[in-house]
PDB file of N, CA and C in Angstrom:
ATOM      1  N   UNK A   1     107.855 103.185  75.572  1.00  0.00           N
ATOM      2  CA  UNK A   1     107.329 103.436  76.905  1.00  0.00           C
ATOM      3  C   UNK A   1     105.949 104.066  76.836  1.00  0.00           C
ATOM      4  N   UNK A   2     105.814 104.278  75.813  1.00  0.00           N
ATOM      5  CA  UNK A   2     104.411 105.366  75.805  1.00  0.00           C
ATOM      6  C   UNK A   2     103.246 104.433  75.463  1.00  0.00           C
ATOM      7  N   UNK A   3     103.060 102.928  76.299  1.00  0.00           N
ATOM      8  CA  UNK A   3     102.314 102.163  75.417  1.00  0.00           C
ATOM      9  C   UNK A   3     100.583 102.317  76.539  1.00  0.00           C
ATOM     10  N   UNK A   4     100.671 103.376  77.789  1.00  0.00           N
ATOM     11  CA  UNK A   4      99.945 104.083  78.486  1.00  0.00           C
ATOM     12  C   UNK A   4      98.652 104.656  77.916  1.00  0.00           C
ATOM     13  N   UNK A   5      97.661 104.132  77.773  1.00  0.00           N
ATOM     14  CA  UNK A   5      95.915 104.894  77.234  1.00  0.00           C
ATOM     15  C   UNK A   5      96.220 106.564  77.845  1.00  0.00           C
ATOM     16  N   UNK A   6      95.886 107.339  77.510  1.00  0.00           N
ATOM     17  CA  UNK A   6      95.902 108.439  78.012  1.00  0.00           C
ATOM     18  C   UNK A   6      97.404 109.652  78.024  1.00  0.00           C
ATOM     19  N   UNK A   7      98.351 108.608  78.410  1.00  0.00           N
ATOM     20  CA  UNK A   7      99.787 109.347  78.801  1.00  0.00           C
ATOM     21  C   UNK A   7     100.484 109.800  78.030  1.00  0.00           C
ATOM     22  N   UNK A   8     100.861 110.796  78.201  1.00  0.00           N
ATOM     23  CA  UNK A   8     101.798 111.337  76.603  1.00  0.00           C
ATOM     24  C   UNK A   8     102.799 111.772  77.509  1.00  0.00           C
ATOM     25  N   UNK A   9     103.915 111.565  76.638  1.00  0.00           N
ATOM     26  CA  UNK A   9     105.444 112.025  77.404  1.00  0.00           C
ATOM     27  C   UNK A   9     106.007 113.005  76.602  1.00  0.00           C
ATOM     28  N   UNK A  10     106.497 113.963  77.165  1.00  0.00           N
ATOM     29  CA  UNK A  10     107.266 115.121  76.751  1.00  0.00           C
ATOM     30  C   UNK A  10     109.040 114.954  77.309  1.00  0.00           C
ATOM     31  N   UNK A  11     110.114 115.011  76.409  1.00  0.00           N
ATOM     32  CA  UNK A  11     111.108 114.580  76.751  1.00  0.00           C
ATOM     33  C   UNK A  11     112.163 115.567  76.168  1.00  0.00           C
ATOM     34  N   UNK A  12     112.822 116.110  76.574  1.00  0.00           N
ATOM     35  CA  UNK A  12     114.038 118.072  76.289  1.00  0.00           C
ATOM     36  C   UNK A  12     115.263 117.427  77.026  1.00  0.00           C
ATOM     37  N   UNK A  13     116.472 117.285  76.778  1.00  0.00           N
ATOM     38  CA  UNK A  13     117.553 116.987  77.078  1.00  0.00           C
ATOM     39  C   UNK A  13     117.192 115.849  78.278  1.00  0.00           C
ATOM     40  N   UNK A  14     117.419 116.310  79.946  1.00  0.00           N
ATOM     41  CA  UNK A  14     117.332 115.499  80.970  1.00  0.00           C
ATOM     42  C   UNK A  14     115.913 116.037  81.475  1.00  0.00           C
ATOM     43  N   UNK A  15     115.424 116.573  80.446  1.00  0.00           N
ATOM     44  CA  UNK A  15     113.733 116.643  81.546  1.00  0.00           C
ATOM     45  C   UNK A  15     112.648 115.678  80.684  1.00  0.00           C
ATOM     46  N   UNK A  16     112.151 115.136  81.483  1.00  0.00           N
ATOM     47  CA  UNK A  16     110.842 114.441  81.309  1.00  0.00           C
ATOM     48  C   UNK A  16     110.021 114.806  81.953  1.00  0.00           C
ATOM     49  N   UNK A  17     108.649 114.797  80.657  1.00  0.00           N
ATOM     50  CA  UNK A  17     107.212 114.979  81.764  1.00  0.00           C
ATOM     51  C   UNK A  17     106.496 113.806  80.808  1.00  0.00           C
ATOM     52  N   UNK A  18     105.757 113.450  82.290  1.00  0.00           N
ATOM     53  CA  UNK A  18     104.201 112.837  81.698  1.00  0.00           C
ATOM     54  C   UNK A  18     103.397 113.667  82.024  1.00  0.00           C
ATOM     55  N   UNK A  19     102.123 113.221  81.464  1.00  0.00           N
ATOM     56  CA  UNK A  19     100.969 113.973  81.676  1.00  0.00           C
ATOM     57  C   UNK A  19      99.868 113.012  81.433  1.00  0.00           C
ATOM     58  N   UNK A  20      98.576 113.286  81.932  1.00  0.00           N
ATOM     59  CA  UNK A  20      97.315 112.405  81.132  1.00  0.00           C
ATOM     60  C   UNK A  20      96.190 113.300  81.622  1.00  0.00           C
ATOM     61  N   UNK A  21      95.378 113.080  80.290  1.00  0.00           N
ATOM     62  CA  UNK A  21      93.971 113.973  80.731  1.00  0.00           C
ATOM     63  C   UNK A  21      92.925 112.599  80.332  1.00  0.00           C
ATOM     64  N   UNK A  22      91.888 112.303  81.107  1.00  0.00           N
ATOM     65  CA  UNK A  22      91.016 111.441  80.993  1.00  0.00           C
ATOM     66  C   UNK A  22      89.903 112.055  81.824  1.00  0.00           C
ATOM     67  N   UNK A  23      88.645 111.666  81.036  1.00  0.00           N
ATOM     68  CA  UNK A  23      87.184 112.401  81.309  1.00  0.00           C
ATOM     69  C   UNK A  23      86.799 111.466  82.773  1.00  0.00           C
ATOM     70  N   UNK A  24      87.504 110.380  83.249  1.00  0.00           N
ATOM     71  CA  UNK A  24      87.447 109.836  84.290  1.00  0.00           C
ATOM     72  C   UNK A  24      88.445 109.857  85.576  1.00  0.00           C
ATOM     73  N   UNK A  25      88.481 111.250  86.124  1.00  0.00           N
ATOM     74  CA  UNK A  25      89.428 111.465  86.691  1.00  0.00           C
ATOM     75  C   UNK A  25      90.278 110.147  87.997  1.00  0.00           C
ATOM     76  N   UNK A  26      88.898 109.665  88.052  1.00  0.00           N
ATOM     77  CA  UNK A  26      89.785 108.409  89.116  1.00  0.00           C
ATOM     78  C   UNK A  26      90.494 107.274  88.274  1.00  0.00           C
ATOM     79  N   UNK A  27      90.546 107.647  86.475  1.00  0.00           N
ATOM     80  CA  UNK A  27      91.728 106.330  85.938  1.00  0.00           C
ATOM     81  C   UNK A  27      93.174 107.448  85.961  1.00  0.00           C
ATOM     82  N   UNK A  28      93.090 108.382  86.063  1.00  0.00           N
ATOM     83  CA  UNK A  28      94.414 109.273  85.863  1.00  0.00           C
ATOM     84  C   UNK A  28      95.357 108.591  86.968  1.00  0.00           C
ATOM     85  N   UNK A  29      94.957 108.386  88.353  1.00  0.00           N
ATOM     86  CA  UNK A  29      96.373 108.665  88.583  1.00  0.00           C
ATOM     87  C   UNK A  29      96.649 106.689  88.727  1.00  0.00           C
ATOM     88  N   UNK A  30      95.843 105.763  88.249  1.00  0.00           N
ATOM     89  CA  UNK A  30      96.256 104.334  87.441  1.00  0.00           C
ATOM     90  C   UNK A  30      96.939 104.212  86.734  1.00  0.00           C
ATOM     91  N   UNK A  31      96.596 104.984  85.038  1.00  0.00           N
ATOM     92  CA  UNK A  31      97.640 105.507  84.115  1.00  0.00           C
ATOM     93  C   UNK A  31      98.864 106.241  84.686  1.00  0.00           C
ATOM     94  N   UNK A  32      99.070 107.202  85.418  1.00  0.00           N
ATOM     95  CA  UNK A  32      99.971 107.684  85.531  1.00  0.00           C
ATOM     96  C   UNK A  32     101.348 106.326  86.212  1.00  0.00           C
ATOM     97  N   UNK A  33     100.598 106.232  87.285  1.00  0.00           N
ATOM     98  CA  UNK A  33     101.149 105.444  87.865  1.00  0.00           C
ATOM     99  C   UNK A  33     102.111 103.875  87.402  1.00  0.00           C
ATOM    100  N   UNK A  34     101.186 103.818  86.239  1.00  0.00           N
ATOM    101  CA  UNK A  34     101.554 102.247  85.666  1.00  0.00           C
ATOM    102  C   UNK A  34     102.530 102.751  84.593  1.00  0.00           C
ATOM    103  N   UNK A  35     102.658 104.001  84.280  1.00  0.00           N
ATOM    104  CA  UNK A  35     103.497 104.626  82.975  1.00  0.00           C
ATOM    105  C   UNK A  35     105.164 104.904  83.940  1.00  0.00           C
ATOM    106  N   UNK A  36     104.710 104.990  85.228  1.00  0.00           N
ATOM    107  CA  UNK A  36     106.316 105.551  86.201  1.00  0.00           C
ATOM    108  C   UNK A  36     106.762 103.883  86.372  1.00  0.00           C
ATOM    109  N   UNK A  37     106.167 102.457  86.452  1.00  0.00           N
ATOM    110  CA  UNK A  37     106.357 101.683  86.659  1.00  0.00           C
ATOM    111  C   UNK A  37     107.062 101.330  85.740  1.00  0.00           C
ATOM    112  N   UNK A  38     107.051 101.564  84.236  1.00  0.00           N
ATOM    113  CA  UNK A  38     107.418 101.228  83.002  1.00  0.00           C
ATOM    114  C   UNK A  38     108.148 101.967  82.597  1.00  0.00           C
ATOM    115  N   UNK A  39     108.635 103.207  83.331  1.00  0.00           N
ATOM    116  CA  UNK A  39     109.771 104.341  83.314  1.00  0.00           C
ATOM    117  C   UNK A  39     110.988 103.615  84.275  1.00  0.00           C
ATOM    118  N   UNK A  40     110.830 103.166  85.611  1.00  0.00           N
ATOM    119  CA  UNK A  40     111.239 102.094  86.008  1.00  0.00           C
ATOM    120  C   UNK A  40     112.266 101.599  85.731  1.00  0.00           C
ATOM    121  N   UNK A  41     111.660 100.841  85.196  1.00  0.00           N
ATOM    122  CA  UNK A  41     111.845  99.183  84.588  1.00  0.00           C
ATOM    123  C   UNK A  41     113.194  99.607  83.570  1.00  0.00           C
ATOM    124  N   UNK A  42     112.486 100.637  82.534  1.00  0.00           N
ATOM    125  CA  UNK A  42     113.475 101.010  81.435  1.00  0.00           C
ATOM    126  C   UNK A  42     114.821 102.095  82.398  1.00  0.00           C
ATOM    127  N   UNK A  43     114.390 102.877  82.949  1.00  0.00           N
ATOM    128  CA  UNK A  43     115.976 103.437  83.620  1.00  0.00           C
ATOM    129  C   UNK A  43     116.691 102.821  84.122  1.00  0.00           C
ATOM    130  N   UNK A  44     115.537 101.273  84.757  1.00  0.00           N
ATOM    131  CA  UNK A  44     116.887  99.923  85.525  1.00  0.00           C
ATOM    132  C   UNK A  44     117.172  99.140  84.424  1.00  0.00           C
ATOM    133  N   UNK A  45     116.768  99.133  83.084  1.00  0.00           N
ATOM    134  CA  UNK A  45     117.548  98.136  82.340  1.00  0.00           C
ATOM    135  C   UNK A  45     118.634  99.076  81.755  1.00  0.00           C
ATOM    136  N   UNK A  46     118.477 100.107  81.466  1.00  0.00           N
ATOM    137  CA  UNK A  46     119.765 100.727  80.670  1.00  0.00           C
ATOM    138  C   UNK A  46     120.501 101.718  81.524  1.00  0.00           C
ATOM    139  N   UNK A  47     120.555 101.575  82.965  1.00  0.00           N
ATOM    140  CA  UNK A  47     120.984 101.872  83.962  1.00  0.00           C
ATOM    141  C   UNK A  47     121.446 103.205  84.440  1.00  0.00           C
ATOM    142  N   UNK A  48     120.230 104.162  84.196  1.00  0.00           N
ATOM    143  CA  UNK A  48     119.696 105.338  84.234  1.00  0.00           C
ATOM    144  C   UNK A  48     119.175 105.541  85.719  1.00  0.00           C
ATOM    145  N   UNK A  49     119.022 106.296  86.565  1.00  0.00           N
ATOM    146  CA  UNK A  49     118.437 106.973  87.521  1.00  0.00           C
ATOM    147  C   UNK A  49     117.650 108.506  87.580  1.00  0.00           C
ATOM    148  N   UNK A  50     116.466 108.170  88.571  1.00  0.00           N
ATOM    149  CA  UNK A  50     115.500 109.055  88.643  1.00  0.00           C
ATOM    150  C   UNK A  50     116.014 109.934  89.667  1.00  0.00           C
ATOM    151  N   UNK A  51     116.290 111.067  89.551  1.00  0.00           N
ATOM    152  CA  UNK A  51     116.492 111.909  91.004  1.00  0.00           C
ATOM    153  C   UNK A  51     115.192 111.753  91.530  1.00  0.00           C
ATOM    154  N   UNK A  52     114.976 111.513  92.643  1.00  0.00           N
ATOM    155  CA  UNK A  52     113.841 112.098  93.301  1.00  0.00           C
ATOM    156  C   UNK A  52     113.233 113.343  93.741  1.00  0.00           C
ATOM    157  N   UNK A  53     114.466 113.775  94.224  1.00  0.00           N
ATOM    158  CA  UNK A  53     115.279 115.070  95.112  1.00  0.00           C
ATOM    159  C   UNK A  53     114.136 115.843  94.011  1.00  0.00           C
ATOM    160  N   UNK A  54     114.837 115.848  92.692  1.00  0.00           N
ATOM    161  CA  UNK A  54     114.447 116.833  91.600  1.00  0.00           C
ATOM    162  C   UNK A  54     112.658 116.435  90.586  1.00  0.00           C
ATOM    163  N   UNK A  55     112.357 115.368  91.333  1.00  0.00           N
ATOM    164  CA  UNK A  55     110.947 114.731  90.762  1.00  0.00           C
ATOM    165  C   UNK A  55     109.441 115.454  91.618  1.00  0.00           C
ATOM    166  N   UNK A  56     108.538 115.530  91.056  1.00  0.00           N
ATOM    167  CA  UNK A  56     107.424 115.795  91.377  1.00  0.00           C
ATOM    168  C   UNK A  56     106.536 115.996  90.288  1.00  0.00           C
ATOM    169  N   UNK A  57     105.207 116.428  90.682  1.00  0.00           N
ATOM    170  CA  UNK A  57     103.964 116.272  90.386  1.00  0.00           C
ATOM    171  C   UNK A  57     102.683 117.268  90.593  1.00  0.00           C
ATOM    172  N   UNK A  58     102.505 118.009  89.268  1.00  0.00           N
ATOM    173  CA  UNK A  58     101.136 118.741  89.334  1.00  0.00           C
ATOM    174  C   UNK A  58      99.498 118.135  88.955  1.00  0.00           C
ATOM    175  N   UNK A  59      98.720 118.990  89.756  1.00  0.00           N
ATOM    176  CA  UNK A  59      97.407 118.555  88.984  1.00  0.00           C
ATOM    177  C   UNK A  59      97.102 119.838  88.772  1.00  0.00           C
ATOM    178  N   UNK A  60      96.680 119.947  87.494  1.00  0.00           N
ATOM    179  CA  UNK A  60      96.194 121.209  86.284  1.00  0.00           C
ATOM    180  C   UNK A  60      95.091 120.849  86.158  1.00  0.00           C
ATOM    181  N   UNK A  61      93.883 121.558  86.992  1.00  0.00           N
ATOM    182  CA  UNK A  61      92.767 121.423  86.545  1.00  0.00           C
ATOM    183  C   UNK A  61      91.894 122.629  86.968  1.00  0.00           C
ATOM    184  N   UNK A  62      90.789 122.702  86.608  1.00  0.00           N
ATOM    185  CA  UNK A  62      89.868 123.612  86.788  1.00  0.00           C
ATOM    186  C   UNK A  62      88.302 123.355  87.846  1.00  0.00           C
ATOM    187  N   UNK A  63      88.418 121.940  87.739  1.00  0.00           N
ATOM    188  CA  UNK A  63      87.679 121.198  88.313  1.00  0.00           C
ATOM    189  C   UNK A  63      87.742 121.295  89.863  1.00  0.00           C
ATOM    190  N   UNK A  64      86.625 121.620  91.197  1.00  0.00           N
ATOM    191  CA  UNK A  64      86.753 121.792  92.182  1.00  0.00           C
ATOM    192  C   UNK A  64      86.388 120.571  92.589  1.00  0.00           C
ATOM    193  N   UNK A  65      86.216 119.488  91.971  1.00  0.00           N
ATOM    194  CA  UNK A  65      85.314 117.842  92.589  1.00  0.00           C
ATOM    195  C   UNK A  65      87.028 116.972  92.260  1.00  0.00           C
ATOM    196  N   UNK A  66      87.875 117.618  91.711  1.00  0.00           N
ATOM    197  CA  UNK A  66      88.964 116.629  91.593  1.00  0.00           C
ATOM    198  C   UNK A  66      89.609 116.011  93.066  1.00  0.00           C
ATOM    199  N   UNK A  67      89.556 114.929  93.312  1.00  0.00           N
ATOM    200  CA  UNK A  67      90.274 114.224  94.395  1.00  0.00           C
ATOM    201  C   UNK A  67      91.999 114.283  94.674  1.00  0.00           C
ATOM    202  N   UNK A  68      92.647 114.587  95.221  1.00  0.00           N
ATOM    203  CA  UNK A  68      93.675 114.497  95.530  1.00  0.00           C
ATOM    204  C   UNK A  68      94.088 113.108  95.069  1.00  0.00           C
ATOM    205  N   UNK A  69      95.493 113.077  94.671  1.00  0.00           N
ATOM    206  CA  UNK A  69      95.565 111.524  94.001  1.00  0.00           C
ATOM    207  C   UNK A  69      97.068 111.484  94.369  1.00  0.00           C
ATOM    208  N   UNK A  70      97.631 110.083  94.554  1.00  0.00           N
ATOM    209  CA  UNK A  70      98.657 109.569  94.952  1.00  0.00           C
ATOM    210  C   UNK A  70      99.769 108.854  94.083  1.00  0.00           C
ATOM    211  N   UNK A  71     101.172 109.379  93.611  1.00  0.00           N
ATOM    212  CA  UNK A  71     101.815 108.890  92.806  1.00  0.00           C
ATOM    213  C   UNK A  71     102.919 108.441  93.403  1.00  0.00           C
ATOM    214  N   UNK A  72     103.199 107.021  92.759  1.00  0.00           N
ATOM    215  CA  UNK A  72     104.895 106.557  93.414  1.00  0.00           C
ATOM    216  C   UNK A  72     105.343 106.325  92.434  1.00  0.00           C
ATOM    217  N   UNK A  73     107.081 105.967  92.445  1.00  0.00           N
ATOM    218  CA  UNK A  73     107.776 105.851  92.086  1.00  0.00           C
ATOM    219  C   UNK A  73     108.826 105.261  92.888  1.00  0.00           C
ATOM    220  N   UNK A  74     109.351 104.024  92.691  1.00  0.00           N
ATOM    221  CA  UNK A  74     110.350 103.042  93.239  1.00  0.00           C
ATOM    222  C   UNK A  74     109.724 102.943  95.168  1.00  0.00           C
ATOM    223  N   UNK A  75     108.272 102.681  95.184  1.00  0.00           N
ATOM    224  CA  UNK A  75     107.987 102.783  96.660  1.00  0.00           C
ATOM    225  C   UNK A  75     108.237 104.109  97.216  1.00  0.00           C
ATOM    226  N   UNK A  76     108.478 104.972  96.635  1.00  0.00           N
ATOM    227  CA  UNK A  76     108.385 106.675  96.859  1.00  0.00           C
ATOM    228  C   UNK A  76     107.405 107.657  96.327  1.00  0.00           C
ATOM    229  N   UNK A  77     106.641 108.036  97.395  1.00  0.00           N
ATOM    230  CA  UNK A  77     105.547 109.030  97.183  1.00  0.00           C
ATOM    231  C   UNK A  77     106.064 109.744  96.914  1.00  0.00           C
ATOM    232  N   UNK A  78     105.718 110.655  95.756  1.00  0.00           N
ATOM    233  CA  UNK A  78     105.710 111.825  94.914  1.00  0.00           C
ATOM    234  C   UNK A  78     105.197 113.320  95.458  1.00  0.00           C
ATOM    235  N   UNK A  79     106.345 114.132  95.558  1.00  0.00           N
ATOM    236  CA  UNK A  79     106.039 115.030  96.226  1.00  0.00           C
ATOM    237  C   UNK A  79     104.525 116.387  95.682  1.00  0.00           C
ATOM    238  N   UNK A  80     103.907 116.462  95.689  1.00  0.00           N
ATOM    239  CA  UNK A  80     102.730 117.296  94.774  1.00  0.00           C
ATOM    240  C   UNK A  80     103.357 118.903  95.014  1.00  0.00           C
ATOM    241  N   UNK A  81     103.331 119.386  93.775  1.00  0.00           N
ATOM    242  CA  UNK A  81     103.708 120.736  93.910  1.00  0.00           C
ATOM    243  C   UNK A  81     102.635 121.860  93.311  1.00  0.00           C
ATOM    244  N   UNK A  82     102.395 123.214  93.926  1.00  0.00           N
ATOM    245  CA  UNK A  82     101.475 123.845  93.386  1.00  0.00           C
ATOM    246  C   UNK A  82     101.686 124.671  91.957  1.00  0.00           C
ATOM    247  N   UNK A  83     103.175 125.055  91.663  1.00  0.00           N
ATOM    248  CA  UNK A  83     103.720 125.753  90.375  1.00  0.00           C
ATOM    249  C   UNK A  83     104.644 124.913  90.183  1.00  0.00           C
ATOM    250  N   UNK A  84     105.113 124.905  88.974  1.00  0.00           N
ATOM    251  CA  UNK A  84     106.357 123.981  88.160  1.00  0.00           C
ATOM    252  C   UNK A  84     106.516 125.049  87.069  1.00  0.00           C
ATOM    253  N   UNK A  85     107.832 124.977  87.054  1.00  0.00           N
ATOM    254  CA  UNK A  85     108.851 125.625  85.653  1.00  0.00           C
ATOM    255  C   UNK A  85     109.328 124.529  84.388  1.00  0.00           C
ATOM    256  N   UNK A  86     108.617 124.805  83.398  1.00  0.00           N
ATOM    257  CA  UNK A  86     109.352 123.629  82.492  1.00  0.00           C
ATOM    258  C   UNK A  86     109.722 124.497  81.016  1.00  0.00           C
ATOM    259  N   UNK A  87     110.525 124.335  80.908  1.00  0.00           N
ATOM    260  CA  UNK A  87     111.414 124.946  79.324  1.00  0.00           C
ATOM    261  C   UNK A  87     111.197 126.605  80.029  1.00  0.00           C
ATOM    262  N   UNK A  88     111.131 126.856  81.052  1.00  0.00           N
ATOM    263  CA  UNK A  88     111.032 128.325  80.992  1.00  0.00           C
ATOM    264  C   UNK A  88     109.654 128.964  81.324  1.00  0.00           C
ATOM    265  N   UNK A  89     108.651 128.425  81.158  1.00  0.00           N
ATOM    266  CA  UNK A  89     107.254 128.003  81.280  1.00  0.00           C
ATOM    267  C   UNK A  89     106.727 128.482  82.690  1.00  0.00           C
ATOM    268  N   UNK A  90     105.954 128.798  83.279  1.00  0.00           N
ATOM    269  CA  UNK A  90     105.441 128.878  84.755  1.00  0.00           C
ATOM    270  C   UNK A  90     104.254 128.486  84.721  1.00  0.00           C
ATOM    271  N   UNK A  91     103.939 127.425  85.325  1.00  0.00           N
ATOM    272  CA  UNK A  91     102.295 126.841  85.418  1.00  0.00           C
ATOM    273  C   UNK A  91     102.073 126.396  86.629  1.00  0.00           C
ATOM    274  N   UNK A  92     100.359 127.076  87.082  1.00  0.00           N
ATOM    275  CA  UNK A  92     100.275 127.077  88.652  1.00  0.00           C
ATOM    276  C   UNK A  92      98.881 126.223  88.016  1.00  0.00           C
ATOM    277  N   UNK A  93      98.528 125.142  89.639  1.00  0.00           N
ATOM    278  CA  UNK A  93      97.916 124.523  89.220  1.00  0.00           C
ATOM    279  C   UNK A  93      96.319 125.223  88.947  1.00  0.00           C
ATOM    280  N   UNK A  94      95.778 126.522  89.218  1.00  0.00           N
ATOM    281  CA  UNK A  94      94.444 126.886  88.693  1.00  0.00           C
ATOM    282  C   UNK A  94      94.517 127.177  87.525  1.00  0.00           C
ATOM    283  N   UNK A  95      95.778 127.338  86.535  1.00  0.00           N
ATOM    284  CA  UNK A  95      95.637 127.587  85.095  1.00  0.00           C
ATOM    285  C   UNK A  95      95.680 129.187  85.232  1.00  0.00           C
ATOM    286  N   UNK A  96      95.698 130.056  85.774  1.00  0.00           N
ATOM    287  CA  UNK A  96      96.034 131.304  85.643  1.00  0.00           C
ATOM    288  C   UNK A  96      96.863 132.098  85.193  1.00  0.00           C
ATOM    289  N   UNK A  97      98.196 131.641  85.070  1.00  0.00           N
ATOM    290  CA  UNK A  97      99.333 132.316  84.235  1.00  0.00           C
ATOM    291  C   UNK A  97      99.886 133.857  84.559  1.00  0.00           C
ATOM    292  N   UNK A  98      99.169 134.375  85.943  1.00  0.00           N
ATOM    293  CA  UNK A  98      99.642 135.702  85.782  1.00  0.00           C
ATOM    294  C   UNK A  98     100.692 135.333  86.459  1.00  0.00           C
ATOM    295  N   UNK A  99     101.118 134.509  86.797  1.00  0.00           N
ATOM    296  CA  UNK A  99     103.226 134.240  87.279  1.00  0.00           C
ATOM    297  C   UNK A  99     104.021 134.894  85.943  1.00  0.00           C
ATOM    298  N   UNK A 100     103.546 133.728  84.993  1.00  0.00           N
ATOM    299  CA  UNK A 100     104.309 134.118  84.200  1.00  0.00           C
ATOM    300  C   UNK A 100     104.503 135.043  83.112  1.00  0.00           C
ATOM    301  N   UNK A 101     103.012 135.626  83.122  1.00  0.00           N
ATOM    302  CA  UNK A 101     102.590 137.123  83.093  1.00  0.00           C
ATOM    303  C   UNK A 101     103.892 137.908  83.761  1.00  0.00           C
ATOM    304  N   UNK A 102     103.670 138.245  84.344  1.00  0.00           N
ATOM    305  CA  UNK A 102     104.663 139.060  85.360  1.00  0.00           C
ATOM    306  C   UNK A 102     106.406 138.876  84.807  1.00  0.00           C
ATOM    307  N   UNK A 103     106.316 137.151  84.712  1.00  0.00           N
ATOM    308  CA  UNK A 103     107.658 136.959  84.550  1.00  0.00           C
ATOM    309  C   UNK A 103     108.174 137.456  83.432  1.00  0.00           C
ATOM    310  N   UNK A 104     107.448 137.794  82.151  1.00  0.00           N
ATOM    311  CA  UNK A 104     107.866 137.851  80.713  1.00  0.00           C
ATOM    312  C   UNK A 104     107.732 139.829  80.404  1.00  0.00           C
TER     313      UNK A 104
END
């Protein structure tokens, strides 16, 4: 599945993440997008399901010119979230870390 320019997948029991960093921020959310298409494909052939409920989407950047960008999945817009928890982790999207400062 990882056959995506840019996309690298991170995969821990039932969590998956993608991610992509590209110096052209308007191919990110192409890549992203064409990598959930091919996530897809493979959960409908070996007959796997995506919660939605439990799916979403950060942008981690530092950049104030970044465009808001649009992700689907099965004809479902992707909900954008400002913090996400992963392995325990707290990441807000300005890169600041005093959440999880605090938390530890």
């Amino acid at each position: 599945m990882n056959s995506h320019p840019g996309v690298q997948i991170l995969l821990y029991a039932d969590d998956l993440v993608l991610w992509c960093t590209d110096k052209d921020s308007e191919a990110i959310p192409y890549s992203i997008n064409a990598a959930l298409d091919t996530l897809r494909a493979w959960a409908n052939d070996n007959g796997m399901k995506v919660n939605l409920n439990k799916t979403t989407f950060q942008v981690l950047t530092l950049s104030t010119k970044f465009k808001d960008i649009e992700l689907i999945y099965e004809g479902e817009k992707l909900q954008r979230t400002q913090e996400a928890t992963y392995l325990g982790i707290v990441m807000d999207t300005g890169l600041r870390w005093d959440k999880q400062a605090r938390k530890l």
